[in-house]
C-alpha atoms as a PDB file:
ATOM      1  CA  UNK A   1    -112.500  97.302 134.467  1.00  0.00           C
ATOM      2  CA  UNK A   2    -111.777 100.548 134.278  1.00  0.00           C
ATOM      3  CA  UNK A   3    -110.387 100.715 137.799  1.00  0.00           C
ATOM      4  CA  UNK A   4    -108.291  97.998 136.884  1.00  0.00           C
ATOM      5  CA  UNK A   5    -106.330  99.713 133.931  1.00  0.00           C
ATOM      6  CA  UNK A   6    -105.519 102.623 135.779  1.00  0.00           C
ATOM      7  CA  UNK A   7    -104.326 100.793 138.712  1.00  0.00           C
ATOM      8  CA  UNK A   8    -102.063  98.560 136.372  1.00  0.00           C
ATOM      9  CA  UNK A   9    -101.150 102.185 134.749  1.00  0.00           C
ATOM     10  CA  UNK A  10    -100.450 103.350 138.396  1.00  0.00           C
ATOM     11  CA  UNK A  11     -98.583 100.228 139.277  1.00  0.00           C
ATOM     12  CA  UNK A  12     -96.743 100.958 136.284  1.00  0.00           C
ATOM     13  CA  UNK A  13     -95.527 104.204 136.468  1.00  0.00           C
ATOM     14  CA  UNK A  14     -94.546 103.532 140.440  1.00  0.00           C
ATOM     15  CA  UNK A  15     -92.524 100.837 138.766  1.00  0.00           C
ATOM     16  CA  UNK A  16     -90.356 102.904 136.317  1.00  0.00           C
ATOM     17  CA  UNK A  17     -89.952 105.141 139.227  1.00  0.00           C
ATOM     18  CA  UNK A  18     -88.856 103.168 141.712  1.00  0.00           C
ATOM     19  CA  UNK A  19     -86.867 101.523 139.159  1.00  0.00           C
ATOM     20  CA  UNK A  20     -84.892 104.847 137.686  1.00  0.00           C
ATOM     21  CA  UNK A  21     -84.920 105.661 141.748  1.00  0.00           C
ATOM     22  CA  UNK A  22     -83.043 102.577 142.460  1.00  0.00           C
ATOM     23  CA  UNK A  23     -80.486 102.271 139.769  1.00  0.00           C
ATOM     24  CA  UNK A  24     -77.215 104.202 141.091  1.00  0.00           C
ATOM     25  CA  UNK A  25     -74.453 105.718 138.450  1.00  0.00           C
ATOM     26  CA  UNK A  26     -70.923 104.613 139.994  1.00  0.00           C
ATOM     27  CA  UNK A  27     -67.807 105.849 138.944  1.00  0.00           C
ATOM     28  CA  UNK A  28     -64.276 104.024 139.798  1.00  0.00           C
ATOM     29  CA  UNK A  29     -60.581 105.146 137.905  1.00  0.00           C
ATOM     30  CA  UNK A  30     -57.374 103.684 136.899  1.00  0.00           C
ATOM     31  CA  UNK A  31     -54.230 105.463 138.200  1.00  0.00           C
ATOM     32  CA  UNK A  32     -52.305 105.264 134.725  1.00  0.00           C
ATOM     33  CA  UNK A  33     -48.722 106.491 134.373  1.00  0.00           C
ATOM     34  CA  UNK A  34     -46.073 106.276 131.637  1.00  0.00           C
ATOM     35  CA  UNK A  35     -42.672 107.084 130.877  1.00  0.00           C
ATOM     36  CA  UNK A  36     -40.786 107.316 127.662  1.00  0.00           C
ATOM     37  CA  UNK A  37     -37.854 105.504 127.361  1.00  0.00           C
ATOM     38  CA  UNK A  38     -34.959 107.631 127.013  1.00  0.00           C
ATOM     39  CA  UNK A  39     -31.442 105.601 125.914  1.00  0.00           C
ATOM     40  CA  UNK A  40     -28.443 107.449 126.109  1.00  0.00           C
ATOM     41  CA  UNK A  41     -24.807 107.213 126.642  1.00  0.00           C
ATOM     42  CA  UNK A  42     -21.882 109.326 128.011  1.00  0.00           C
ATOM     43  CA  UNK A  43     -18.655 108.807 128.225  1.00  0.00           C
ATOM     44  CA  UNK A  44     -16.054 109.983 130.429  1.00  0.00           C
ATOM     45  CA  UNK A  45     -13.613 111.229 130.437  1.00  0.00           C
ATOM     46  CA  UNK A  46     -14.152 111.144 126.842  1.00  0.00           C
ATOM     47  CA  UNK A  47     -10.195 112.045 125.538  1.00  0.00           C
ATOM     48  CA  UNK A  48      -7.248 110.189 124.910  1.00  0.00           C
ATOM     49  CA  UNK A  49      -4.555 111.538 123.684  1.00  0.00           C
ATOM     50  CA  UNK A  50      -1.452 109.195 122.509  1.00  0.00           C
ATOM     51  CA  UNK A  51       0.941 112.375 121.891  1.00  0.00           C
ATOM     52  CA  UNK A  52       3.509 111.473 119.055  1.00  0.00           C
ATOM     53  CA  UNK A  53       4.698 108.359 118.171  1.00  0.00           C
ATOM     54  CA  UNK A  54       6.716 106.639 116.090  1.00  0.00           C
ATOM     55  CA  UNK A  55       5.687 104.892 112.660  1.00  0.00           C
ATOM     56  CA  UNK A  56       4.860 101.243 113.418  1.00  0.00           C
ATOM     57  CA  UNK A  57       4.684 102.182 117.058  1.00  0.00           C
ATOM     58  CA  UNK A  58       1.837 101.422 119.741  1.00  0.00           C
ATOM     59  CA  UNK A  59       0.562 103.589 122.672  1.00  0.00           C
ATOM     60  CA  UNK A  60      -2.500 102.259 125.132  1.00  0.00           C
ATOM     61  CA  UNK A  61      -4.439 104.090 128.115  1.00  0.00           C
ATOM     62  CA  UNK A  62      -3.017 101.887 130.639  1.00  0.00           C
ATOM     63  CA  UNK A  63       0.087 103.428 131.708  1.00  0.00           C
ATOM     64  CA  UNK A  64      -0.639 106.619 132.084  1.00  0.00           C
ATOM     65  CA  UNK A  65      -3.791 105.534 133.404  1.00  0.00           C
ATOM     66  CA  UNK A  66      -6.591 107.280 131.124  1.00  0.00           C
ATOM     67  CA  UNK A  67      -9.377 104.629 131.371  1.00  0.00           C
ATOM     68  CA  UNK A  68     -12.588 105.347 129.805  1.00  0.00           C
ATOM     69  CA  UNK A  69     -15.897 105.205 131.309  1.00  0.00           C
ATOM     70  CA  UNK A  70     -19.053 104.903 129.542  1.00  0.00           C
ATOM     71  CA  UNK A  71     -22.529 105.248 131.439  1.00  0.00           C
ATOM     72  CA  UNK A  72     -26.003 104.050 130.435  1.00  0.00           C
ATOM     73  CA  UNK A  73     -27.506 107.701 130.888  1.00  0.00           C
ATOM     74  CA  UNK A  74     -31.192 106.477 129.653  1.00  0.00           C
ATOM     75  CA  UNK A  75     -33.574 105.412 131.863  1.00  0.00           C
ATOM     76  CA  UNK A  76     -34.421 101.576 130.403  1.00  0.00           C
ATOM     77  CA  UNK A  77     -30.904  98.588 130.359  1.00  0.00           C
ATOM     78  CA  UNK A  78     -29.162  98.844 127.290  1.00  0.00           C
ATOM     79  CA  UNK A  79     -26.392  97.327 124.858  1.00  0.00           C
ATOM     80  CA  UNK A  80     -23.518  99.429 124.860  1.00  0.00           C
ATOM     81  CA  UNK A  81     -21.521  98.801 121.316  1.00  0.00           C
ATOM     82  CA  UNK A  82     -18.362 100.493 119.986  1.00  0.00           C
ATOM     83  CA  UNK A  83     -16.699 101.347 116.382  1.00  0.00           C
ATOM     84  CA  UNK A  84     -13.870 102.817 115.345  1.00  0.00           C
ATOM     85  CA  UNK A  85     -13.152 105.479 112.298  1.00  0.00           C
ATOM     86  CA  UNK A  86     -11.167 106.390 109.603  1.00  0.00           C
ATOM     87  CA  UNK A  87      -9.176 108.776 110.727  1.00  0.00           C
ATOM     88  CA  UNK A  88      -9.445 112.662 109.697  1.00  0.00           C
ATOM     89  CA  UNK A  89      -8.132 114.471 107.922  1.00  0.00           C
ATOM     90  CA  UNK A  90      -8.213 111.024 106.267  1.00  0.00           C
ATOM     91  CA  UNK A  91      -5.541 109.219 105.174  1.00  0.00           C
ATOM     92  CA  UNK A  92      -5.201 106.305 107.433  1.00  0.00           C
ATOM     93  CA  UNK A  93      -7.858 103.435 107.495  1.00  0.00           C
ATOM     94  CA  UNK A  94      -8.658 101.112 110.179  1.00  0.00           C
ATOM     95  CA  UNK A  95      -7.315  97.556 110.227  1.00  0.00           C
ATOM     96  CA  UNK A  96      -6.760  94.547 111.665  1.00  0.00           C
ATOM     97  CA  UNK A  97      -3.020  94.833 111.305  1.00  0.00           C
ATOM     98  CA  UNK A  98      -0.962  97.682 111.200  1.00  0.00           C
ATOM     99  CA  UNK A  99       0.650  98.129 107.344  1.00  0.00           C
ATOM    100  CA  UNK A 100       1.641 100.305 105.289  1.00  0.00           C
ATOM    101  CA  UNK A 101       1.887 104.184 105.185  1.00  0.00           C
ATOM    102  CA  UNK A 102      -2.095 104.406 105.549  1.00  0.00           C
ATOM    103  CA  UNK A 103      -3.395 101.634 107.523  1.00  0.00           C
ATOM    104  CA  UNK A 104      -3.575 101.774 111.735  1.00  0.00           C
ATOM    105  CA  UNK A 105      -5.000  98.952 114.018  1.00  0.00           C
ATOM    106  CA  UNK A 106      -6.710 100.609 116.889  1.00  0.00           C
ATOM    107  CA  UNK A 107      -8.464  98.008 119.679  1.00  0.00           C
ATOM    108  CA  UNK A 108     -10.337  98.421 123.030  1.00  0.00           C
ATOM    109  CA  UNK A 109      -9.928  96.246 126.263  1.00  0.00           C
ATOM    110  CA  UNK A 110     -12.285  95.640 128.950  1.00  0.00           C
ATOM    111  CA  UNK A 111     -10.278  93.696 131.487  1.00  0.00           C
ATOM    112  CA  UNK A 112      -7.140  95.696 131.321  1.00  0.00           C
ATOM    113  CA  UNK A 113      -4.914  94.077 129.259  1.00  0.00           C
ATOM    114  CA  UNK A 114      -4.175  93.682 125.591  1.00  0.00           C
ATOM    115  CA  UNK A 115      -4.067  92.403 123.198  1.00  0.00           C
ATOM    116  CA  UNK A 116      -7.702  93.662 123.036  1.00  0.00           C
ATOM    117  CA  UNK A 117     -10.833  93.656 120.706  1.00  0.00           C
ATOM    118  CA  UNK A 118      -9.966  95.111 116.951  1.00  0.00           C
ATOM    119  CA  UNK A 119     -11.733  98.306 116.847  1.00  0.00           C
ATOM    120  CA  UNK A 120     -13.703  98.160 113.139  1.00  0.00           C
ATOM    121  CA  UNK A 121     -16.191 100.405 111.342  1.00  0.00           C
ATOM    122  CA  UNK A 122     -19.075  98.678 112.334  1.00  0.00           C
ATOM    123  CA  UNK A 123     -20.636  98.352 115.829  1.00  0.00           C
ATOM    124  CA  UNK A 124     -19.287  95.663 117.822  1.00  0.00           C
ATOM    125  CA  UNK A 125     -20.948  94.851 121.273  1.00  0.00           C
ATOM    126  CA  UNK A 126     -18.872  96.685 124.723  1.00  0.00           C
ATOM    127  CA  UNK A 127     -21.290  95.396 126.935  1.00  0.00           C
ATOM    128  CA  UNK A 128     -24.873  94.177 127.013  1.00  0.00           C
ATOM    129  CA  UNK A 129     -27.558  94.446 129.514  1.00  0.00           C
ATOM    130  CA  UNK A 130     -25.968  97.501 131.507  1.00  0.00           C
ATOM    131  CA  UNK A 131     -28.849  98.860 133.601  1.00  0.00           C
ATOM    132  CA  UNK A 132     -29.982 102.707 133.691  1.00  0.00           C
ATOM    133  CA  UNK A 133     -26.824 104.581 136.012  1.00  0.00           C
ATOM    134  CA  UNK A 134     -24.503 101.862 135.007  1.00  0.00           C
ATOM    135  CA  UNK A 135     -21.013 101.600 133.714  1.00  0.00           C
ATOM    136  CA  UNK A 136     -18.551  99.846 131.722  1.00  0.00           C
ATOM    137  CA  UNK A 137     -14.738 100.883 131.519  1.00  0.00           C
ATOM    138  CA  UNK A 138     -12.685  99.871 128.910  1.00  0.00           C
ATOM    139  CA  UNK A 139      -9.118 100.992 127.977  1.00  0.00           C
ATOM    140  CA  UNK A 140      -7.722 101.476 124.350  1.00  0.00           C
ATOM    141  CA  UNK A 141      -4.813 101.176 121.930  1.00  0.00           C
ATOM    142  CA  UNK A 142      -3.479 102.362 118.820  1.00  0.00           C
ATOM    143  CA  UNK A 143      -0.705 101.581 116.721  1.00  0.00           C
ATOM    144  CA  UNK A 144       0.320 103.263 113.880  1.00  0.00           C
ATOM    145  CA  UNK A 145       1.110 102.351 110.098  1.00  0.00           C
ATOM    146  CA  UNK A 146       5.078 101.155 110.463  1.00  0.00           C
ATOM    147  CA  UNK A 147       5.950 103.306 107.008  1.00  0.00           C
ATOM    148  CA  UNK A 148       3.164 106.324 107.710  1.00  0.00           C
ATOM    149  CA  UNK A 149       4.344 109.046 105.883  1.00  0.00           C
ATOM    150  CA  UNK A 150       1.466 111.649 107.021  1.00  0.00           C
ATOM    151  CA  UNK A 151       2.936 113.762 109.311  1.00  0.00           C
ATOM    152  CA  UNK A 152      -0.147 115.291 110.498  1.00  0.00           C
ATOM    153  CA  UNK A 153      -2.112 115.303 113.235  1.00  0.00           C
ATOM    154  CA  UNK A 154      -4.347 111.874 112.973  1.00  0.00           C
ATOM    155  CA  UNK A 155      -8.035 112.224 114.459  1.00  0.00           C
ATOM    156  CA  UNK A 156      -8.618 108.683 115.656  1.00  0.00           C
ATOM    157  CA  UNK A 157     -12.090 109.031 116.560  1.00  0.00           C
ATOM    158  CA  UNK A 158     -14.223 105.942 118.861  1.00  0.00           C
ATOM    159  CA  UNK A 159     -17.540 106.105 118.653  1.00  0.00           C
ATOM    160  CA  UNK A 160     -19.456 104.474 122.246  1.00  0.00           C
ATOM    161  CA  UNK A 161     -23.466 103.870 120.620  1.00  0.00           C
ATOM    162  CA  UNK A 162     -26.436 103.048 122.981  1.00  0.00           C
ATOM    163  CA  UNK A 163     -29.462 100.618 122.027  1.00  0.00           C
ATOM    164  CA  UNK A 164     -32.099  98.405 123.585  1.00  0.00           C
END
């Protein structure tokens, strides 16, 4: 009997060894990469300048050619939108229709031709689903209140936003 337990003991232990002996540690990875999303816009050549013009009078970036080019800069497709402002120093306000002394209608094109898009105050889309290194051109124009009586230098301000 006493033969018997130790050879069960013996059998045993050659057991647990054989079993730690046999079980292997294996090690795989996952090749795991990221990017953050970076949305941006540029636009070139970023100036227009209408020069002087009379009250009630309307000047666009088509003849002199100054077209404007905005470019997806990010890295991920975005919307492109576009707003106008009130204009600085301040006195003249964006509208539909020119009227007034105070109020100017400024409007974008993206085919080259107006009558174009009212510029407002609040974001209005340009161009959706432009793809990282793309473009969209669009061309604007501004006419000015028909009784203005600021005599001033008018900072007519278009803002070109960038969003997924």
């Amino acid at each position: 009997m006493k033969y018997l337990i130790v050879s069960i003991a013996i059998l045993g232990l050659v057991g647990l060894a054989v079993g730690v002996g046999t079980q292997a540690a294996g090690e795989a990875s996952v090749a795991a990469t990221v990017t953050v999303q970076n949305i941006s816009v540029g636009v070139s050549d970023g100036i227009v300048a209408y020069g002087i013009l009379a009250a009630g009078d309307s000047k666009d970036t088509l003849s002199p050619a100054d077209l404007q080019t905005a470019t997806n800069n990010g890295n991920v497709t975005e919307t492109l939108n576009i707003r106008g402002t009130t204009s600085s120093p301040g006195s003249w306000t964006l509208a539909a229709v020119a009227a007034g002394a105070t109020e100017y209608r400024h409007e974008f094109s993206t085919n080259g031709t107006f009558p174009g898009t009212d510029l407002t105050l609040v974001n209005q889309t340009l161009q959706a689903g432009v793809a990282a290194g793309g473009t969209k051109t669009f061309d604007l124009k501004i006419t000015t209140p028909p009784s203005a009586s600021d005599f001033t230098v008018q900072t007519v301000n278009v803002t070109v936003q960038a969003t997924l």
